[in-house]
PDB file of N, CA and C in Angstrom:
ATOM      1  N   UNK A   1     -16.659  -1.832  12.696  1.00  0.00           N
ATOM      2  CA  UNK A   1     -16.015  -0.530  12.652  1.00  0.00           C
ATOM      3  C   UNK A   1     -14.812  -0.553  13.583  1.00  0.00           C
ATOM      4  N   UNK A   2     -13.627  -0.114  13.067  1.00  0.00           N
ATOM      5  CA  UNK A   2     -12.807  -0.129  13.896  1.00  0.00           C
ATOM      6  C   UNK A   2     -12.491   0.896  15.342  1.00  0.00           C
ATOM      7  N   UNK A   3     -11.518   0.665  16.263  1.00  0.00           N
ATOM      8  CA  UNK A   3     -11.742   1.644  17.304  1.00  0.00           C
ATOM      9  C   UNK A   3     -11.393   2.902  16.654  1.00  0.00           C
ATOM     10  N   UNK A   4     -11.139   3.943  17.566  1.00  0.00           N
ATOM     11  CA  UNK A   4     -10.587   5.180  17.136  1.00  0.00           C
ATOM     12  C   UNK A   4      -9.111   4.929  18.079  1.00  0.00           C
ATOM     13  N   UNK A   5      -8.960   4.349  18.554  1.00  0.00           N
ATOM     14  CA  UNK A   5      -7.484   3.606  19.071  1.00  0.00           C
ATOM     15  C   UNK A   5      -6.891   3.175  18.054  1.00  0.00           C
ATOM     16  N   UNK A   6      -7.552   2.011  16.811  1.00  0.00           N
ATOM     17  CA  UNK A   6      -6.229   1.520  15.890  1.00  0.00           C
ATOM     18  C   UNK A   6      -6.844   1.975  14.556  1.00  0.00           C
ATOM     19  N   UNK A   7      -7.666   2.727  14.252  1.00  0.00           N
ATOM     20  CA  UNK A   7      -8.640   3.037  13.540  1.00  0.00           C
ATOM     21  C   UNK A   7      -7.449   4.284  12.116  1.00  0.00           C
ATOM     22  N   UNK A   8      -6.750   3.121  11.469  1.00  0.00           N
ATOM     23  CA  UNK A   8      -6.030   3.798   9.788  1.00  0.00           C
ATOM     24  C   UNK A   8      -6.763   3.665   8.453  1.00  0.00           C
ATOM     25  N   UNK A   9      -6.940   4.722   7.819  1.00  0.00           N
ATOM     26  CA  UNK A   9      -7.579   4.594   6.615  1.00  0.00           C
ATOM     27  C   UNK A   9      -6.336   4.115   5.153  1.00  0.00           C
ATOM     28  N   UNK A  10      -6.756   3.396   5.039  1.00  0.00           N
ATOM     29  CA  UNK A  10      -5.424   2.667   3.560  1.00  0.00           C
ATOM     30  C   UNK A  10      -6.526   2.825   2.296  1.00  0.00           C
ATOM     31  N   UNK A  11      -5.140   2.616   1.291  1.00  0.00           N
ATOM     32  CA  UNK A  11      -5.859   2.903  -0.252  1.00  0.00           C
ATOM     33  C   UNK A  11      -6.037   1.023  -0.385  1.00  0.00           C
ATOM     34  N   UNK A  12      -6.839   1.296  -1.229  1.00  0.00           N
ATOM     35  CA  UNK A  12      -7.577   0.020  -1.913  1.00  0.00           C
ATOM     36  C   UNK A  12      -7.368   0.265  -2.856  1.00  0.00           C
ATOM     37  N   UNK A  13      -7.013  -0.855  -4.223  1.00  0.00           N
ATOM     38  CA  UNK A  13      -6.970  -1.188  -5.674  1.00  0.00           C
ATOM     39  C   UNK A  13      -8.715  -1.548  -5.963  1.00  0.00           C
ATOM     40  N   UNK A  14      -8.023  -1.195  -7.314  1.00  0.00           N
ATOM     41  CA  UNK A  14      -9.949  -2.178  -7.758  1.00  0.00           C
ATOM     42  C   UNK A  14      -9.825  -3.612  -7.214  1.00  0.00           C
ATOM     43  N   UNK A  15      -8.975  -4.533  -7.366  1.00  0.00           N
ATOM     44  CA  UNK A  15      -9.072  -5.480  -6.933  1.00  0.00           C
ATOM     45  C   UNK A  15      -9.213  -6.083  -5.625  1.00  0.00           C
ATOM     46  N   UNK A  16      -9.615  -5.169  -5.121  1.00  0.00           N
ATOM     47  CA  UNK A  16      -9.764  -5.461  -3.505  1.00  0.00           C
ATOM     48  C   UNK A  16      -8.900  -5.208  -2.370  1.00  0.00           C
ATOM     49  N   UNK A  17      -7.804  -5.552  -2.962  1.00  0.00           N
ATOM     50  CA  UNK A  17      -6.446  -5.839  -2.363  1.00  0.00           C
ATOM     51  C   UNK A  17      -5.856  -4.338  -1.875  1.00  0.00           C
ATOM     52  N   UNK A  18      -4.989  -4.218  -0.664  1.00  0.00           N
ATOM     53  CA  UNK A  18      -5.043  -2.707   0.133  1.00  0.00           C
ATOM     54  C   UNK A  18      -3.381  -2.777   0.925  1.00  0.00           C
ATOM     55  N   UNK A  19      -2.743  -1.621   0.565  1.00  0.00           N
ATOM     56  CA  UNK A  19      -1.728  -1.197   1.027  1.00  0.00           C
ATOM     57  C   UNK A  19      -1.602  -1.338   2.391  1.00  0.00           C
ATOM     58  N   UNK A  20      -0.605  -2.466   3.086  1.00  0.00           N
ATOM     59  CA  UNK A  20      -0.492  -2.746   4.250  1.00  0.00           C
ATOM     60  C   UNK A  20       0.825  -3.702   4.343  1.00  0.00           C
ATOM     61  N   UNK A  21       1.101  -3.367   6.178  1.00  0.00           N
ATOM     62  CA  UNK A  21       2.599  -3.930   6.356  1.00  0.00           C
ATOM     63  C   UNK A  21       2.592  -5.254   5.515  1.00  0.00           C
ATOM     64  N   UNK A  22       2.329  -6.028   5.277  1.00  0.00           N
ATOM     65  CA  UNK A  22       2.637  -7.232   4.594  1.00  0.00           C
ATOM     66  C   UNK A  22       3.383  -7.509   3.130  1.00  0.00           C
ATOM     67  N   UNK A  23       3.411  -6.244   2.711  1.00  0.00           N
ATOM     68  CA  UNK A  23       3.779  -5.843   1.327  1.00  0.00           C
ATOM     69  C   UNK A  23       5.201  -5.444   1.746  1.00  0.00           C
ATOM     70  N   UNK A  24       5.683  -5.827   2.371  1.00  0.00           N
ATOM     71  CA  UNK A  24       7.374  -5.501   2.249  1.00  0.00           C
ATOM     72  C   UNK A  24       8.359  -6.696   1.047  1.00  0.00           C
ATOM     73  N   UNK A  25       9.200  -6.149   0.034  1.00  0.00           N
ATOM     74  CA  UNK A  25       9.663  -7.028  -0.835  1.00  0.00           C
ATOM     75  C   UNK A  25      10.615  -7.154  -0.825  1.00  0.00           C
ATOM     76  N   UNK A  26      11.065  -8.683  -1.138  1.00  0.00           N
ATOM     77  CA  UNK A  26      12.323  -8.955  -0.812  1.00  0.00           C
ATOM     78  C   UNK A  26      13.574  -8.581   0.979  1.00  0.00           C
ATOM     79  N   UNK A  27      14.434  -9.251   1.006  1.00  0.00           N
ATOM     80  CA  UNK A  27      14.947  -8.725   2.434  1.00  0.00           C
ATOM     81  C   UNK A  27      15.988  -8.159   1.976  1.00  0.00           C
ATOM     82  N   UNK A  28      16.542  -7.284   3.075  1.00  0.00           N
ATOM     83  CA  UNK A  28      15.790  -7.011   4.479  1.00  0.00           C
ATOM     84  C   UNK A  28      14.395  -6.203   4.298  1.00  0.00           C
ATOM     85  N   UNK A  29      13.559  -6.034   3.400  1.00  0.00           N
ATOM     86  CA  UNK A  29      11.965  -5.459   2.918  1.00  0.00           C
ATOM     87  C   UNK A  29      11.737  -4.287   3.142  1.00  0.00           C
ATOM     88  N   UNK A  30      11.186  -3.744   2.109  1.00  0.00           N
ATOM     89  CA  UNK A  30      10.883  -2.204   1.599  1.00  0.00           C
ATOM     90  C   UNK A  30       9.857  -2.205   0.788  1.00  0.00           C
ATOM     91  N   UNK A  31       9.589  -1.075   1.091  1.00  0.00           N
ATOM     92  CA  UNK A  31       7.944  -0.990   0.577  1.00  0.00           C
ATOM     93  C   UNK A  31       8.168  -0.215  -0.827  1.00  0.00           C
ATOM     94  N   UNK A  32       7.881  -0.072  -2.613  1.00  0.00           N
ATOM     95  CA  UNK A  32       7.938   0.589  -3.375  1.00  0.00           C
ATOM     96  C   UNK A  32       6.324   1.142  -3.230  1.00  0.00           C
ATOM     97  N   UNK A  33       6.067   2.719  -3.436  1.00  0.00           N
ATOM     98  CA  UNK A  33       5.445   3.337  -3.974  1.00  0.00           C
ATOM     99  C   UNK A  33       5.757   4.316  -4.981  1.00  0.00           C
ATOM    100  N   UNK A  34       4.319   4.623  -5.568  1.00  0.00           N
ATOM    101  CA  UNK A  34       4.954   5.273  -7.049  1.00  0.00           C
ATOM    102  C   UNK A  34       4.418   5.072  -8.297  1.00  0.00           C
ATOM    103  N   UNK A  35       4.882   5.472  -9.147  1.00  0.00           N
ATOM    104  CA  UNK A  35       4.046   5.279 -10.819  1.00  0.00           C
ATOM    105  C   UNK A  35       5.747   4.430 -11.330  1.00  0.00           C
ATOM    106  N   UNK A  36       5.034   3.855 -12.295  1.00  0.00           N
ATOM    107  CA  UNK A  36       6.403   2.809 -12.667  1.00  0.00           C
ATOM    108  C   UNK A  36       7.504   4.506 -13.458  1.00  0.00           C
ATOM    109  N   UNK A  37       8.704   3.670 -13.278  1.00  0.00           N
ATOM    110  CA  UNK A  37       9.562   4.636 -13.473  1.00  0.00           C
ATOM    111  C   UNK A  37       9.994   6.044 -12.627  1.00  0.00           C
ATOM    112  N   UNK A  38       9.136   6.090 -11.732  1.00  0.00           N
ATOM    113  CA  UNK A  38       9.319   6.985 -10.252  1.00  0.00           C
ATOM    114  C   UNK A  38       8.939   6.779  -9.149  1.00  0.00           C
ATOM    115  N   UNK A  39       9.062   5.392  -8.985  1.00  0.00           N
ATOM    116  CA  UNK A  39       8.847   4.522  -7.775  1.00  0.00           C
ATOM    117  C   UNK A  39      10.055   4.805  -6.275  1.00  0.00           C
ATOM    118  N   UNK A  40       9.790   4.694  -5.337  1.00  0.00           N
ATOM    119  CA  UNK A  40      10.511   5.118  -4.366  1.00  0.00           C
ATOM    120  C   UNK A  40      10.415   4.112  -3.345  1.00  0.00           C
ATOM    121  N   UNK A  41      11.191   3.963  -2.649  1.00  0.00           N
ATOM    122  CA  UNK A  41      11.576   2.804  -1.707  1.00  0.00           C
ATOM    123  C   UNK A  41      11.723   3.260   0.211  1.00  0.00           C
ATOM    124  N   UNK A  42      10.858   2.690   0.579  1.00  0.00           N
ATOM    125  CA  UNK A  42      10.817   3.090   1.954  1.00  0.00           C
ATOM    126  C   UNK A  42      11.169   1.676   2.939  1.00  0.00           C
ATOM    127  N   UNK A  43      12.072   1.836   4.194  1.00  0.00           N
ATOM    128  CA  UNK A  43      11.777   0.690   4.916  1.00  0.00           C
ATOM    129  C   UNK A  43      10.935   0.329   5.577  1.00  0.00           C
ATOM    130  N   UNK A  44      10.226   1.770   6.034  1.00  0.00           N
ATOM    131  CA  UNK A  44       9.044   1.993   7.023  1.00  0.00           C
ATOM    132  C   UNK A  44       7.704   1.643   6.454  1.00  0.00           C
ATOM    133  N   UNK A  45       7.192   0.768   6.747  1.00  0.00           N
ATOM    134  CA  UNK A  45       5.529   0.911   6.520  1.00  0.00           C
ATOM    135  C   UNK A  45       4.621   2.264   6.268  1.00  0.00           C
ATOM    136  N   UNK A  46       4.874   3.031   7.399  1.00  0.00           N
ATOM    137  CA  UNK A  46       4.407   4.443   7.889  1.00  0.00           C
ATOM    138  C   UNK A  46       5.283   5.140   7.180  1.00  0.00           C
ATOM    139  N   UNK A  47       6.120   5.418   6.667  1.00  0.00           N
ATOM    140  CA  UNK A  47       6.996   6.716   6.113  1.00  0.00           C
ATOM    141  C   UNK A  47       6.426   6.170   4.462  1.00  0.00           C
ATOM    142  N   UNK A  48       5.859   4.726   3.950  1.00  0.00           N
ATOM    143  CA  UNK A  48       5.609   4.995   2.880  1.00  0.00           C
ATOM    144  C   UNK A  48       4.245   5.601   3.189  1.00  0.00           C
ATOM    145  N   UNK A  49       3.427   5.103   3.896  1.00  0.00           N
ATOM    146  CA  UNK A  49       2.142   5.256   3.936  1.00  0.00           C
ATOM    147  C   UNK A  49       2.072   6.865   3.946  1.00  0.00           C
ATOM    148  N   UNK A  50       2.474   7.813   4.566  1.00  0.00           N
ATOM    149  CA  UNK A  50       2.618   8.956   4.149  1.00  0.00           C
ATOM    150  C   UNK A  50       3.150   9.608   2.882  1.00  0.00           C
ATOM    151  N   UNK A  51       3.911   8.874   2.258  1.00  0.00           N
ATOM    152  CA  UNK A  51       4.099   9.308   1.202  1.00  0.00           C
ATOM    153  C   UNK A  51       3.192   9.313  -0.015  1.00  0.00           C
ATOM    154  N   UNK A  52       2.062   7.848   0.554  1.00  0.00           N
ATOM    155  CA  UNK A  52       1.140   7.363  -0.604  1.00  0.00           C
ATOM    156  C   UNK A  52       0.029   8.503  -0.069  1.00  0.00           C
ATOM    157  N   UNK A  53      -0.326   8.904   1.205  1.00  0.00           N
ATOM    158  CA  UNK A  53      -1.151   9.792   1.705  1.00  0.00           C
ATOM    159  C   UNK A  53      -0.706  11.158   0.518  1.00  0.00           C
ATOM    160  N   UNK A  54       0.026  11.548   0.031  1.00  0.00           N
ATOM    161  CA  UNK A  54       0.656  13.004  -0.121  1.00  0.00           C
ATOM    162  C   UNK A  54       0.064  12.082  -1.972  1.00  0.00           C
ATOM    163  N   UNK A  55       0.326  11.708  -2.504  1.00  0.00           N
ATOM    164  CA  UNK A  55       0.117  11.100  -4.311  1.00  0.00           C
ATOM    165  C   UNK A  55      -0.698  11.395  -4.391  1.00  0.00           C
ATOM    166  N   UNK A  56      -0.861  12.141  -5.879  1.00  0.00           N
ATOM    167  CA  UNK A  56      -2.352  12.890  -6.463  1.00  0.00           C
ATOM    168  C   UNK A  56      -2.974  11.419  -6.584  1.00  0.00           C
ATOM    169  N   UNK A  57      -1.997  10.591  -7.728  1.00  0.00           N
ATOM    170  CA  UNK A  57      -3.256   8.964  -7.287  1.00  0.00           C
ATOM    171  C   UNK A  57      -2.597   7.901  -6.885  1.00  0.00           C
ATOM    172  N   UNK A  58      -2.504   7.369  -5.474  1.00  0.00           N
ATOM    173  CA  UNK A  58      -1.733   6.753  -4.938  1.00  0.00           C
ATOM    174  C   UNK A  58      -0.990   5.170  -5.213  1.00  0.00           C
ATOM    175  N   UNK A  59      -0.319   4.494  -5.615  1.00  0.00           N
ATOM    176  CA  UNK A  59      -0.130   3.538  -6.374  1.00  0.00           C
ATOM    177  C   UNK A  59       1.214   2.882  -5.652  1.00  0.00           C
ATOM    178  N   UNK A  60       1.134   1.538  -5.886  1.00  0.00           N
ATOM    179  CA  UNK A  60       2.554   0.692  -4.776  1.00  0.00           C
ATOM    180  C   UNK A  60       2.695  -0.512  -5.332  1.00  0.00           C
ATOM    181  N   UNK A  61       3.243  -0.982  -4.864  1.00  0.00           N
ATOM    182  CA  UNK A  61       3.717  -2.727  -5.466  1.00  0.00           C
ATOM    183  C   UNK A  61       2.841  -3.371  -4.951  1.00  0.00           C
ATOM    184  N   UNK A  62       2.482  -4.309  -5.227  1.00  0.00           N
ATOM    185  CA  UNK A  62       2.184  -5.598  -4.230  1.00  0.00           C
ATOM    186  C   UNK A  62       1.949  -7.116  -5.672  1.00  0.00           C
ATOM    187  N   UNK A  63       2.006  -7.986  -4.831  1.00  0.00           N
ATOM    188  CA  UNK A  63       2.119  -9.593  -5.790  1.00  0.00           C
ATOM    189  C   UNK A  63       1.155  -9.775  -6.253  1.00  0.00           C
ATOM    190  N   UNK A  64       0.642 -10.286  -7.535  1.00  0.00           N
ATOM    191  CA  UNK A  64      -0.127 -10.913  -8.647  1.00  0.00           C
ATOM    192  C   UNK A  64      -0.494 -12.283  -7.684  1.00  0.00           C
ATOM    193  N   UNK A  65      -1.419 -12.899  -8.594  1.00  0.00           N
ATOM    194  CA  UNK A  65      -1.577 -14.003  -8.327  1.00  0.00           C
ATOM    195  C   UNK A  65      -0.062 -15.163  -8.495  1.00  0.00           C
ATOM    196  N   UNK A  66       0.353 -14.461  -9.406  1.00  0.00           N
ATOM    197  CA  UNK A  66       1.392 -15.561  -9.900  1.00  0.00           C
ATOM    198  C   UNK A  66       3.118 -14.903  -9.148  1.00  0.00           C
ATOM    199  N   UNK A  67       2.423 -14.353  -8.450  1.00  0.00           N
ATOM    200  CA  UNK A  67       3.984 -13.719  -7.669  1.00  0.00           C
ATOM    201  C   UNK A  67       5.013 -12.830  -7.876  1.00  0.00           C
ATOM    202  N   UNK A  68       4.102 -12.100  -9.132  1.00  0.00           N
ATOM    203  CA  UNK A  68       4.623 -10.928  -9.599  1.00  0.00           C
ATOM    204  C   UNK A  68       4.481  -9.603  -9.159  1.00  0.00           C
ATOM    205  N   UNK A  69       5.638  -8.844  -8.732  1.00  0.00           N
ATOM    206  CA  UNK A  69       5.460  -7.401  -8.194  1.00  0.00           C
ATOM    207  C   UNK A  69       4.745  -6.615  -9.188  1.00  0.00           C
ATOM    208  N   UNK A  70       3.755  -6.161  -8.932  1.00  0.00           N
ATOM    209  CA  UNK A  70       3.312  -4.774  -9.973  1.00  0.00           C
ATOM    210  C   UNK A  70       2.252  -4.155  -9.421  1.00  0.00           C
ATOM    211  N   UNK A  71       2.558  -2.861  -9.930  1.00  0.00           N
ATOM    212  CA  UNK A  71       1.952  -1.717  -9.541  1.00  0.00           C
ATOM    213  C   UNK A  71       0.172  -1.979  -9.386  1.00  0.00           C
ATOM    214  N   UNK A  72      -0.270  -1.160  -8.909  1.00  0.00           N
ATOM    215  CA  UNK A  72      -1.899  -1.063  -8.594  1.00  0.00           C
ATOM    216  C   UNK A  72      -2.067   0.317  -7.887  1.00  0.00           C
ATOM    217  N   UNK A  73      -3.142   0.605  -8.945  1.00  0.00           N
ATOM    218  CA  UNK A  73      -3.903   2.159  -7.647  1.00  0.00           C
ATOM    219  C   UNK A  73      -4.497   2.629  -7.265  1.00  0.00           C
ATOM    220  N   UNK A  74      -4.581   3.331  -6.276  1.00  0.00           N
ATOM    221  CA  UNK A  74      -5.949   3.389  -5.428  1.00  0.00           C
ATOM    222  C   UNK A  74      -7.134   3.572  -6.364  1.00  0.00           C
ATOM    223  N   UNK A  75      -8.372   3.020  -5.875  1.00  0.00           N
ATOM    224  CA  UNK A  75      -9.377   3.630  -6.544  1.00  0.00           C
ATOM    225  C   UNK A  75     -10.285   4.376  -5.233  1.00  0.00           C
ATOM    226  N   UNK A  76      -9.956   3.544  -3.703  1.00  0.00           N
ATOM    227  CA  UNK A  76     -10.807   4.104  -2.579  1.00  0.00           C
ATOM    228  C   UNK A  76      -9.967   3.949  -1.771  1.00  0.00           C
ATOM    229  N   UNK A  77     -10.462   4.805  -0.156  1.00  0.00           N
ATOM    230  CA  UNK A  77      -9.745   4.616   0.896  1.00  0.00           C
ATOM    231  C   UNK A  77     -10.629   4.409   2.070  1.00  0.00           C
ATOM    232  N   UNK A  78      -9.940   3.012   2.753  1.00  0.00           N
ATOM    233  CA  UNK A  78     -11.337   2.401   3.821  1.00  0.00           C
ATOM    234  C   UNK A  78     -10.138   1.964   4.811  1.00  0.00           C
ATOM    235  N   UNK A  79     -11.098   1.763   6.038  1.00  0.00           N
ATOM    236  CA  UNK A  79     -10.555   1.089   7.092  1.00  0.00           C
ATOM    237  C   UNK A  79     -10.386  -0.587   6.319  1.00  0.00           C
ATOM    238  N   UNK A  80      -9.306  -1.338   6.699  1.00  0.00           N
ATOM    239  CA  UNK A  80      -9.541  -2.697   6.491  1.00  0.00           C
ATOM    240  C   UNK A  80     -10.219  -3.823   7.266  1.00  0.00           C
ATOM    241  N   UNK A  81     -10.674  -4.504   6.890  1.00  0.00           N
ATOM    242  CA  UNK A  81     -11.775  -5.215   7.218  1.00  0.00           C
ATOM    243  C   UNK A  81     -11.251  -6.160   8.500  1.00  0.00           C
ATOM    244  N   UNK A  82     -11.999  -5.774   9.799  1.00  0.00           N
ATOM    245  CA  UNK A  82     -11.785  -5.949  11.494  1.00  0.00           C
ATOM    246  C   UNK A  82     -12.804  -7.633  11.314  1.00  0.00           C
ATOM    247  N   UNK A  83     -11.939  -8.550  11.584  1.00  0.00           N
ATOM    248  CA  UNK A  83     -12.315  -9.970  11.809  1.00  0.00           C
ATOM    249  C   UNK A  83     -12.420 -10.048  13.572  1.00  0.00           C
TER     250      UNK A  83
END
């Protein structure tokens, strides 16, 4: 369980996979959230993450196996997993 010091709740895809700084695309990197065709572009990690906080169903880019940007959307929202 994480502290209540660094303790953020993020959306999760069905596939496991969860909205976080690492998802910045291309440079200088920006985060897309959004439904395709009204996708929006943030530089901030946190200014998207609020924006995905505010989405009736929250949805963002992130890479395929094969290195393709595409959309995914939340199905849950969890702390990410503290190694």
């Amino acid at each position: 369980m994480p502290s209540a010091k660094n303790a953020i709740l993020l959306p999760y895809a069905v596939d496991g996979s969860y909205f976080n700084p690492s998802l910045c695309y291309q440079k200088p990197g920006f985060y897309t959230v959004g439904e395709e065709g009204k996708e929006i572009t943030f530089e901030s990690f946190d200014a998207a993450l609020e924006h995905i906080k505010m989405m009736y169903t929250p949805r963002w880019r992130r890479p395929n196996e094969a290195g393709v940007w595409e959309i995914v959307s939340a199905v849950k929202w969890e702390f990410p997993n503290q190694k």
